[in-house]
Protein backbone atom coordinates (compact mmCIF):
# COMPACT_ATOMS: atom_id res chain seq x y z
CA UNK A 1 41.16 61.35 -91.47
CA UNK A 2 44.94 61.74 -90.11
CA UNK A 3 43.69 64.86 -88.55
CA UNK A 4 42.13 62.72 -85.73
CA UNK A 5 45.17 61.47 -84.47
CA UNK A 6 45.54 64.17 -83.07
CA UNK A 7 42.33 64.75 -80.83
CA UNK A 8 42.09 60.80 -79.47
CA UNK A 9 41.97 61.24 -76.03
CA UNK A 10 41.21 58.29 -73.39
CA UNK A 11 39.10 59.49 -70.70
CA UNK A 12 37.81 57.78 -67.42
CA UNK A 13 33.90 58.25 -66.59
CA UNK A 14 32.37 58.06 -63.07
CA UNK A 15 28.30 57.96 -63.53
CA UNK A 16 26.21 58.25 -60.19
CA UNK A 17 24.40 55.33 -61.81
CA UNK A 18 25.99 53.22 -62.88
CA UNK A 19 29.70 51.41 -63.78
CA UNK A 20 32.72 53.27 -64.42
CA UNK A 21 33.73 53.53 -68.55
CA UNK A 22 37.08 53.78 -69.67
CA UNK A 23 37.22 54.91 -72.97
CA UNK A 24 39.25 55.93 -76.34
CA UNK A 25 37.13 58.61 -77.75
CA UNK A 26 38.33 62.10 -79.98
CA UNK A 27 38.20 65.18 -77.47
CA UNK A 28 34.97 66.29 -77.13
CA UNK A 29 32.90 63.34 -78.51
CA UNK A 30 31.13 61.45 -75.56
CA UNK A 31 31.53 57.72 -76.76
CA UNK A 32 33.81 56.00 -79.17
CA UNK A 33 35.59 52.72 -77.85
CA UNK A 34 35.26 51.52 -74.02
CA UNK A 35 35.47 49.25 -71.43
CA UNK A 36 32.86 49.17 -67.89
CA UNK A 37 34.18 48.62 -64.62
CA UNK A 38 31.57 45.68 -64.43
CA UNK A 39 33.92 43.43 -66.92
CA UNK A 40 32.40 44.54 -70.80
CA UNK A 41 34.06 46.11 -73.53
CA UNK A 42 32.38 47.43 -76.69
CA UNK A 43 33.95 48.27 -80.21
CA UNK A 44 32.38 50.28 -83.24
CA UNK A 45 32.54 51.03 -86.55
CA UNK A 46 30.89 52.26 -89.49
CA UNK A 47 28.07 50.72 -92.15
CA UNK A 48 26.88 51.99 -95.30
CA UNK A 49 22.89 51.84 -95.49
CA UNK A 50 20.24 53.67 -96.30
CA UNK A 51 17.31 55.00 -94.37
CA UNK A 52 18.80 57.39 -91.63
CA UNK A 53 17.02 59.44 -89.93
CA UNK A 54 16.00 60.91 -86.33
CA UNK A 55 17.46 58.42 -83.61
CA UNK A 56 19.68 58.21 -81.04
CA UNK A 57 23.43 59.07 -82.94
CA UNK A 58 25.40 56.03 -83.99
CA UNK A 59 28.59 57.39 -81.48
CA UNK A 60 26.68 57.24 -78.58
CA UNK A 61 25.09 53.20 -78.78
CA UNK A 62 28.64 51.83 -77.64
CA UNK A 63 28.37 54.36 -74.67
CA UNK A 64 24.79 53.23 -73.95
CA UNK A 65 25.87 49.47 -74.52
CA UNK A 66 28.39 49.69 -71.67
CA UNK A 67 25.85 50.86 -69.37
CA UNK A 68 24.39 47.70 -69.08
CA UNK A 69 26.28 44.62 -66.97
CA UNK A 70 26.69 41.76 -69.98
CA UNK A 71 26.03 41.39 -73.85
CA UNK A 72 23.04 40.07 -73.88
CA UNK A 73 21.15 42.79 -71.63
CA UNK A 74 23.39 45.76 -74.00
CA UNK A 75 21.88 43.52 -76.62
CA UNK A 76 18.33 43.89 -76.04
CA UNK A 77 18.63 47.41 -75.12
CA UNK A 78 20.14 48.37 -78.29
CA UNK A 79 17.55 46.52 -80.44
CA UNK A 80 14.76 48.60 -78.69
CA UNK A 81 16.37 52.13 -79.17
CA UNK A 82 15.29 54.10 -81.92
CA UNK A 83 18.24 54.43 -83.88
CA UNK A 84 19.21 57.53 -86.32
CA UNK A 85 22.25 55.68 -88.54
CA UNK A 86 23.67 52.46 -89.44
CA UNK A 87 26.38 50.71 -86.81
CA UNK A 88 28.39 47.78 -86.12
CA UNK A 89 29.57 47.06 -82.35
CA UNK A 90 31.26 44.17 -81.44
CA UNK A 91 30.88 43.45 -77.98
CA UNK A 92 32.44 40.99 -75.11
CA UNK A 93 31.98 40.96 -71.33
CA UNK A 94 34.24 38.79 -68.29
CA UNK A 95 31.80 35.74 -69.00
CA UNK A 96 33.10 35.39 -72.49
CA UNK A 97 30.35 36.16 -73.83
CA UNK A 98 31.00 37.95 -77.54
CA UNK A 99 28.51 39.08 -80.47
CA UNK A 100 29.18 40.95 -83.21
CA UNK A 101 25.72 43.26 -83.88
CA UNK A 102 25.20 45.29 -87.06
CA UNK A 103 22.14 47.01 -87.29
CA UNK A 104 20.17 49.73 -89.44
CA UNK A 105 18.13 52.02 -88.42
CA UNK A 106 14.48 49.88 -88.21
CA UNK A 107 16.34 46.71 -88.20
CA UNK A 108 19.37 44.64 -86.14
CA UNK A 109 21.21 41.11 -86.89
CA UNK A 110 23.80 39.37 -84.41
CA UNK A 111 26.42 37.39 -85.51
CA UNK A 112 27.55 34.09 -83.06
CA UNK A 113 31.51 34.03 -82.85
CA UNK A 114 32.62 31.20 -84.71
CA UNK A 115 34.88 28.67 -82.75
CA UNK A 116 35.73 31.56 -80.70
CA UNK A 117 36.88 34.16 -83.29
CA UNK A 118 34.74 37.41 -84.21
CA UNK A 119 36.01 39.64 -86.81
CA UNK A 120 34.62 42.46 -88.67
CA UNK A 121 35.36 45.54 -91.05
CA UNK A 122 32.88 47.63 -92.43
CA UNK A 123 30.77 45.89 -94.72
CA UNK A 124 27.81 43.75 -93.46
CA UNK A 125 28.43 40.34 -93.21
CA UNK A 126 25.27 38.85 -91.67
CA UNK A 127 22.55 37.30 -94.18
CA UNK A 128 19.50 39.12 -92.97
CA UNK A 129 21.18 42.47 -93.27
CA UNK A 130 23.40 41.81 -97.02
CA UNK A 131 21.14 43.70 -98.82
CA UNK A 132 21.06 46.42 -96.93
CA UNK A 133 24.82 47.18 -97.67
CA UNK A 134 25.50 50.78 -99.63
CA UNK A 135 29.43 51.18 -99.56
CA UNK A 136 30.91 52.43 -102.97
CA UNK A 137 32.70 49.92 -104.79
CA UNK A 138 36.16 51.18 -103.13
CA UNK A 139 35.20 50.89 -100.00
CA UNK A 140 33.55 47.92 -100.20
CA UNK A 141 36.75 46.15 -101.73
CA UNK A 142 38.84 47.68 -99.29
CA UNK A 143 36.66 46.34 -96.25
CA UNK A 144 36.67 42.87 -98.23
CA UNK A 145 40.60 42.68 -98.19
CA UNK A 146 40.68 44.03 -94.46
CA UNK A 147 38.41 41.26 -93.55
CA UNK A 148 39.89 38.12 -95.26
CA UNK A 149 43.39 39.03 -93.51
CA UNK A 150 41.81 39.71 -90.49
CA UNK A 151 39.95 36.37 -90.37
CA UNK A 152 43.45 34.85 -91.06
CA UNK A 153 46.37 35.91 -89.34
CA UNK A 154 43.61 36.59 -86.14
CA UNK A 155 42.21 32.42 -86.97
CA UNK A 156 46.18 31.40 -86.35
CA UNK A 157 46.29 32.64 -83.37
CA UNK A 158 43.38 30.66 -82.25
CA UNK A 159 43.98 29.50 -78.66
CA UNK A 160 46.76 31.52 -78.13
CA UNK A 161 45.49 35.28 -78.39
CA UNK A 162 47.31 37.67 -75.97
CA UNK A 163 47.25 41.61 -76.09
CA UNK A 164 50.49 41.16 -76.65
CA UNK A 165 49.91 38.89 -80.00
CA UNK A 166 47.45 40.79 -80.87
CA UNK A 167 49.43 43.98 -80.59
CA UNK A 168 51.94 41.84 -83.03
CA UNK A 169 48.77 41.55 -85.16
CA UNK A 170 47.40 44.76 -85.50
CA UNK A 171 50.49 46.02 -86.86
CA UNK A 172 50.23 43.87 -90.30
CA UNK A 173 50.98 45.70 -93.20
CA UNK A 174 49.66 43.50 -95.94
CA UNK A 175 47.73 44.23 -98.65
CA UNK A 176 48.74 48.37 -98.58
CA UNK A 177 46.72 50.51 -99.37
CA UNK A 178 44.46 48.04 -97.41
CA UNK A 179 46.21 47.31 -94.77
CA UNK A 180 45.06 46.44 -91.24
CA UNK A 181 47.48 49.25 -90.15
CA UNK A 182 47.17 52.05 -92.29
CA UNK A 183 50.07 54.72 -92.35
CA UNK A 184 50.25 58.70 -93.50
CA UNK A 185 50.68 58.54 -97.34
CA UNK A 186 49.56 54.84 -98.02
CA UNK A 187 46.70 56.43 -100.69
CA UNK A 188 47.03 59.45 -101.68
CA UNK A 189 45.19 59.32 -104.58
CA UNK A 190 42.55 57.79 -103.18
CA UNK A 191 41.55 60.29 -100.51
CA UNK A 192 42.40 64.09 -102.26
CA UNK A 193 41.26 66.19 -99.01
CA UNK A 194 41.87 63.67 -96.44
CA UNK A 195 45.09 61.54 -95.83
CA UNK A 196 43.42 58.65 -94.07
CA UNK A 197 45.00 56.01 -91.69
CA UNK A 198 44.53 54.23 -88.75
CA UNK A 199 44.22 56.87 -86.36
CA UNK A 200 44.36 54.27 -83.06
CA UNK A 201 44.46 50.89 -82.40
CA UNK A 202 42.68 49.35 -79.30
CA UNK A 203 42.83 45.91 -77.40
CA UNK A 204 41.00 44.93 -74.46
CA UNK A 205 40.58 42.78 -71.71
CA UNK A 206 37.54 43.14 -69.58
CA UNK A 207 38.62 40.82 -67.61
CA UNK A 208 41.10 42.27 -65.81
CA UNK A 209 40.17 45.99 -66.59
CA UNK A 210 42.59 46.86 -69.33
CA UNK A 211 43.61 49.14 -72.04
CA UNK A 212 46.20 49.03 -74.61
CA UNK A 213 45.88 52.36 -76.97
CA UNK A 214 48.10 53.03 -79.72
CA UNK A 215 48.27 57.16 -80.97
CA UNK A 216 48.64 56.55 -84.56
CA UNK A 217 49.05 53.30 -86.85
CA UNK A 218 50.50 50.44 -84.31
CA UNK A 219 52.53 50.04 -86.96
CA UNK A 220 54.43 52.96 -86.78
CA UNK A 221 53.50 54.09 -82.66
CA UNK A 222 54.10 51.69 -79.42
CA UNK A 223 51.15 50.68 -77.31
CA UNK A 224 50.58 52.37 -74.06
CA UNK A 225 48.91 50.56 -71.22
CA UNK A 226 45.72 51.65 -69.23
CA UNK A 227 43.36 50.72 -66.19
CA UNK A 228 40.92 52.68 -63.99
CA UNK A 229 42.66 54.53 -61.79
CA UNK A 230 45.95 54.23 -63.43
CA UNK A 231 48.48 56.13 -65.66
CA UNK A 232 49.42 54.60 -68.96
CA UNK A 233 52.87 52.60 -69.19
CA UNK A 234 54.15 52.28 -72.46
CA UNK A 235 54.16 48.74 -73.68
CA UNK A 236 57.21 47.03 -75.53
């Protein structure tokens, strides 16, 4: 909802044990989207299945994920926490290493970047999870649409994938009122109680320890730079 615009907040965490977390959360919610001081950054978003229950909350797995030094030990942590909901991260760390992990909560399936590229909306793409997918039809379409244009205009730039392309990216309007970038008023219909849009975009490079936040659609809002340590610069 276009409420959360805003409450996003990015916040800088310090744990006696463990790396620091940079991270793009609403105010007052302990995990959202991050990046670790020891070279990881995890994404989330939702899944429709059935089945939840008591479990550790869905918000706080990409927290717990960046507490651990590379995908594939995040990886095997998640898949032995009891889990209360349904949740996709997508998750990369200064090796290059990248999955893209949906899960339920009794079962998880990773997805292998293919030639290099990792996309994902909010429908379940991987085989062994398919029929565990409970969207409406509405949603699902919309996630459908979202993913086919993401798979495209992010598969052109192939090779050549900077924050600042993919700033260019993010932006894309096509296909309103699925759009990558969703802006105030897009689907009003749709939504009676809730105007909803993209409330933030996000890029990231663990590599070098950056942030690039956008507060509101990065269609309509610049992108402001941020490190650990450092205060945001507005990008062009």
């Amino acid at each position: 909802p276009a409420i959360y615009q805003e409450l996003m907040i990015i916040m800088e965490l310090h744990p006696d044990d463990g790396p620091s977390i940079l991270m793009v959360t609403p105010a007052g919610q302990v995990s959202y989207i991050g990046m670790s001081s020891a070279g990881m950054a995890v994404f989330a978003n939702f899944l429709h299945c059935d089945g939840w229950g008591l479990g550790f909350p869905r918000y706080l797995l990409s927290r717990y994920a960046l507490a651990h030094g590379s995908v594939d030990r995040a990886l095997a942590a998640l898949e032995a926490l009891p889990r209360a909901s349904s949740r996709h991260l997508m998750m990369i760390d200064d090796s290059g290493r990248a999955i893209s992990y949906e899960n339920t909560p009794a079962r998880g399936a990773a997805i292998e970047p293919l030639d290099g590229l990792a996309v994902h909306a909010n429908h379940y793409l991987s085989p062994e999870l398919a029929n565990e997918e409970r969207a409406n039809k509405r949603a699902l379409s919309n996630s459908r649409v979202r993913q086919r244009r993401a798979e495209q205009i992010f598969g052109d730039a192939r090779g050549a994938l900077t924050a600042e392309r993919a700033q260019v990216l993010f932006r894309d309007r096509a296909n309103v009122p699925d759009a990558i970038s969703v802006e105030p008023g897009d689907d009003p219909q749709e939504h009676p109680l809730y105007d909803y849009i993209t409330v933030t975009s996000v890029i990231a490079s663990p590599t070098t320890g950056e942030l690039w936040v956008s507060a509101g659609p990065p269609s309509a809002h610049p992108y402001t730079r941020y490190a650990f340590g450092e205060i945001g610069d507005e990008a062009d």
